[in-house]
C-alpha atoms as a PDB file:
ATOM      1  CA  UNK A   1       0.000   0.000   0.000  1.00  0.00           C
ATOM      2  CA  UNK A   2       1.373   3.362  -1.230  1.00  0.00           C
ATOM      3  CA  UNK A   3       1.797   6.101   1.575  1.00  0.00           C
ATOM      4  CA  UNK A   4       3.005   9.093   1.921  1.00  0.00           C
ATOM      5  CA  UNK A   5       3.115  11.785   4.589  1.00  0.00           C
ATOM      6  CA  UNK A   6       3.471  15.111   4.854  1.00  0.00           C
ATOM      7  CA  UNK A   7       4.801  17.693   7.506  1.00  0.00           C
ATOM      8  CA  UNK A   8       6.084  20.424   8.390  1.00  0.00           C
ATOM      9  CA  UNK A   9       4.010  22.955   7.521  1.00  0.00           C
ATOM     10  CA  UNK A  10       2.520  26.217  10.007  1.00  0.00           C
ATOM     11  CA  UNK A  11       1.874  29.552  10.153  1.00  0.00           C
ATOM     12  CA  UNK A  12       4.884  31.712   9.272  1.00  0.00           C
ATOM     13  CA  UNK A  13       5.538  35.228   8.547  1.00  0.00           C
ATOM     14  CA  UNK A  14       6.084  36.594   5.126  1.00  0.00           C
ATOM     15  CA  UNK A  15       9.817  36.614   4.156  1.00  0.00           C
ATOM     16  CA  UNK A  16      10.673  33.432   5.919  1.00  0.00           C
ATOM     17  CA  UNK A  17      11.106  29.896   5.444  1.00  0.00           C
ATOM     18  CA  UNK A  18       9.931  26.804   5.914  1.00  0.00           C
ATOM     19  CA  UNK A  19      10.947  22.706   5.687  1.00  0.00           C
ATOM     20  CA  UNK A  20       8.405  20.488   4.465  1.00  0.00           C
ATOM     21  CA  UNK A  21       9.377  16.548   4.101  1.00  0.00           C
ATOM     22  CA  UNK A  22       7.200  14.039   2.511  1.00  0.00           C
ATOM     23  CA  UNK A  23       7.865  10.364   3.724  1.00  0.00           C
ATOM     24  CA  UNK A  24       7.179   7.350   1.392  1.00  0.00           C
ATOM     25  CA  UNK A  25       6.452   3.499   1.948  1.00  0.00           C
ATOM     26  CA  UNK A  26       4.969   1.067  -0.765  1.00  0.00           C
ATOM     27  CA  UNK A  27       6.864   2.125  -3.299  1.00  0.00           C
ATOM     28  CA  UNK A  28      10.656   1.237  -4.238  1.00  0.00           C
ATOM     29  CA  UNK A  29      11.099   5.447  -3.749  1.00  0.00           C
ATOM     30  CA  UNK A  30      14.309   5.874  -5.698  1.00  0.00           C
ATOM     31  CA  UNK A  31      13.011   4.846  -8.661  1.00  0.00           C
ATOM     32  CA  UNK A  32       9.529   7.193  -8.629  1.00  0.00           C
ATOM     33  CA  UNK A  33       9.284  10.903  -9.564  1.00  0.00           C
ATOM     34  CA  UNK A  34       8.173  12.825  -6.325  1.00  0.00           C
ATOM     35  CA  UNK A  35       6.299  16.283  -6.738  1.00  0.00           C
ATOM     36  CA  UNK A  36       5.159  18.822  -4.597  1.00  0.00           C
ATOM     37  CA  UNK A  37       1.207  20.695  -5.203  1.00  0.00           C
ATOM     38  CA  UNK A  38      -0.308  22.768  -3.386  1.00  0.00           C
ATOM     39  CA  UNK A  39      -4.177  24.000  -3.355  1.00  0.00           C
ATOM     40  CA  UNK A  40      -4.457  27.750  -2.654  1.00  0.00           C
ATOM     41  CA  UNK A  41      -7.560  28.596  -0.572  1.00  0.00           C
ATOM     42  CA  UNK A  42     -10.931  28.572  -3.090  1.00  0.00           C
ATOM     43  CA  UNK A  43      -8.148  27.641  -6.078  1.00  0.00           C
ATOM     44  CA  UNK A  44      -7.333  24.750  -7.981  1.00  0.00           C
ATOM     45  CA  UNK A  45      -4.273  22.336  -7.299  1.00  0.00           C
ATOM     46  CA  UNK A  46      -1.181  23.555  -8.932  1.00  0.00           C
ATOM     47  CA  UNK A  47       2.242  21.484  -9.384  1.00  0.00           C
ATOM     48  CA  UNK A  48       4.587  23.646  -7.505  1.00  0.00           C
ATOM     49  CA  UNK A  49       8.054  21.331  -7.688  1.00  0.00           C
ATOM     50  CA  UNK A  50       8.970  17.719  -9.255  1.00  0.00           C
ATOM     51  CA  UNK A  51      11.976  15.440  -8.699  1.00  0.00           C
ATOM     52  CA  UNK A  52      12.583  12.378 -11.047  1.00  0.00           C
ATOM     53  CA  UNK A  53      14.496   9.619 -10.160  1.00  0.00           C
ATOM     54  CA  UNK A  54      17.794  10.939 -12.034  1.00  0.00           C
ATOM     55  CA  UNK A  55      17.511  14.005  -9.018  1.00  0.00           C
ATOM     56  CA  UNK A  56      16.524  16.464 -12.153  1.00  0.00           C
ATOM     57  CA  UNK A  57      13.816  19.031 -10.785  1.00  0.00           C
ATOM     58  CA  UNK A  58      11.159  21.376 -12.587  1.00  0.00           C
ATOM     59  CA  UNK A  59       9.736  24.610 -10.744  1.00  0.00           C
ATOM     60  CA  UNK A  60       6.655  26.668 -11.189  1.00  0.00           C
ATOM     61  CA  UNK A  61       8.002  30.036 -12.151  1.00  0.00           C
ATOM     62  CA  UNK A  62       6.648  31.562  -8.828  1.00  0.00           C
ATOM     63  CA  UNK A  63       8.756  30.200  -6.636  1.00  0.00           C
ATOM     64  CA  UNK A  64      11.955  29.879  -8.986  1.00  0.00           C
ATOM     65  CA  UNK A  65      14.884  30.947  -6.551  1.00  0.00           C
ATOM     66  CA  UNK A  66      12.761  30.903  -3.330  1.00  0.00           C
ATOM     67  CA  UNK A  67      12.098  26.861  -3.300  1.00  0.00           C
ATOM     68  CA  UNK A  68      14.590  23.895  -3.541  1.00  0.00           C
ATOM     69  CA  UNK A  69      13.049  19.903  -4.123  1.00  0.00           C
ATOM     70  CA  UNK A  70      15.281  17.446  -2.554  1.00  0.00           C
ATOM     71  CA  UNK A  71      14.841  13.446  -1.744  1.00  0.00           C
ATOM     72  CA  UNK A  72      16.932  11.127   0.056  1.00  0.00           C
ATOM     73  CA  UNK A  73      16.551   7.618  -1.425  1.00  0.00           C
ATOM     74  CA  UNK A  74      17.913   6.272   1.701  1.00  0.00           C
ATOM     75  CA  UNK A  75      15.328   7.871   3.725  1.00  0.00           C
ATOM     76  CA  UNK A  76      12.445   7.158   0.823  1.00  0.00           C
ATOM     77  CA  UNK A  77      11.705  11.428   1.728  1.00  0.00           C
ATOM     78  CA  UNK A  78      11.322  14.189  -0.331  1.00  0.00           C
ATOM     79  CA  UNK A  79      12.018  17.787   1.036  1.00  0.00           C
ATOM     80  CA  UNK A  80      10.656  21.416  -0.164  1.00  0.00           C
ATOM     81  CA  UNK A  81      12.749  23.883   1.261  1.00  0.00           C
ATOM     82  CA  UNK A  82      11.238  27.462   0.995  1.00  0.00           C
ATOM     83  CA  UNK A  83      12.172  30.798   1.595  1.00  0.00           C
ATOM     84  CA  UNK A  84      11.272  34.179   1.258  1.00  0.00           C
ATOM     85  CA  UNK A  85       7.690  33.351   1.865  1.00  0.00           C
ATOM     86  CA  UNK A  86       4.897  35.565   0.508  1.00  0.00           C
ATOM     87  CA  UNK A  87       0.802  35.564   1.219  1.00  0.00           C
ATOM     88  CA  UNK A  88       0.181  33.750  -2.474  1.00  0.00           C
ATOM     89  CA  UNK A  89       2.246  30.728  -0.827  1.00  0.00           C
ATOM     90  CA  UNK A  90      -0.743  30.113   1.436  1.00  0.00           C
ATOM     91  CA  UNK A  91      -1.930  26.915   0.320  1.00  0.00           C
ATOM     92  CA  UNK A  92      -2.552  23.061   1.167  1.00  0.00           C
ATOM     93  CA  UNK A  93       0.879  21.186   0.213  1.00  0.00           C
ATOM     94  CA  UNK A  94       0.547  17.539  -0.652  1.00  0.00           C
ATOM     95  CA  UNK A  95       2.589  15.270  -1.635  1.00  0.00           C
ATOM     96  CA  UNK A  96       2.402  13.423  -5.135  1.00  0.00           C
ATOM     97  CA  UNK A  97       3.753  10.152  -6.806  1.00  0.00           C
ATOM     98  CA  UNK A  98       2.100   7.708  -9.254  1.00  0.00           C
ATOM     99  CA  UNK A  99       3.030   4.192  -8.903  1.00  0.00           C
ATOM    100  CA  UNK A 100       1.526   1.780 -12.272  1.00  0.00           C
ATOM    101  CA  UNK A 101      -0.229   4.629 -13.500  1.00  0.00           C
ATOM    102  CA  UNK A 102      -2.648   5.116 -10.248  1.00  0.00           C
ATOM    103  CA  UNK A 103      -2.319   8.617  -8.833  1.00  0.00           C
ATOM    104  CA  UNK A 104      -1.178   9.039  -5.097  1.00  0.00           C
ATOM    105  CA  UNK A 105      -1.268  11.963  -2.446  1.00  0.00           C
ATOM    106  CA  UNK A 106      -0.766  12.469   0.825  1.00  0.00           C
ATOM    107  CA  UNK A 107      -3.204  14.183   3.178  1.00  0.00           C
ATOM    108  CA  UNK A 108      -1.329  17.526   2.966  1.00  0.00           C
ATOM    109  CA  UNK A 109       0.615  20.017   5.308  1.00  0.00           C
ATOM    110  CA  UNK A 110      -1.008  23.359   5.489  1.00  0.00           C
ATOM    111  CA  UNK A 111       1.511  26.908   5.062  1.00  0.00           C
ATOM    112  CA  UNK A 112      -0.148  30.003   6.198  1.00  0.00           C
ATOM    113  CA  UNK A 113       2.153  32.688   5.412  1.00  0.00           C
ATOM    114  CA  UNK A 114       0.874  36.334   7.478  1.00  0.00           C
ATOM    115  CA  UNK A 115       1.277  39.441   5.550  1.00  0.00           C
END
């Protein structure tokens, strides 16, 4: 059974930072691309940060330079670092993978960021 769990998140002020980590059982982790989404308050789901299995990472162009994707296959965890927080990062973060072409989330970390 695929899992994965988020944390991490909280209630931060704008300009600063925040870890989230994803952890993954069910799936042999190093070989699955990881993404970050997030859901904005009243807004759809948008992919925010990807990781494939060769480490190579795609960013939304909003957070270019403020966020970093990481994973440690040893751990089976994938990281979002982010910084210089702003009010539009407010959003539900979850945690993506697919695994035989079946879509799988986590329940999601919340990030309020306070003007």
């Amino acid at each position: 059974q695929v899992r994965l769990v988020e944390r991490g998140g909280g209630l931060v002020q704008a300009g600063g930072s925040l870890r989230l980590s994803c952890a993954a059982s069910g799936i042999n982790f190093r070989l699955h691309n990881m993404a970050w989404y997030r859901q904005p308050p009243g807004r759809e789901r948008e992919l925010v940060a990807s990781i494939d299995s060769g480490h190579s990472r795609t960013y939304i162009e909003s957070v270019k330079g403020r966020f970093a994707i990481s994973r440690d296959n040893v751990r089976n965890t994938v990281f979002l670092e982010m910084g210089s927080l702003k009010s539009d990062d407010t959003a539900l973060y979850l945690c993506h993978t697919t695994r035989g072409g079946i879509d799988f989330w986590g329940r999601g970390t919340q990030v309020t960021v306070s003007a």
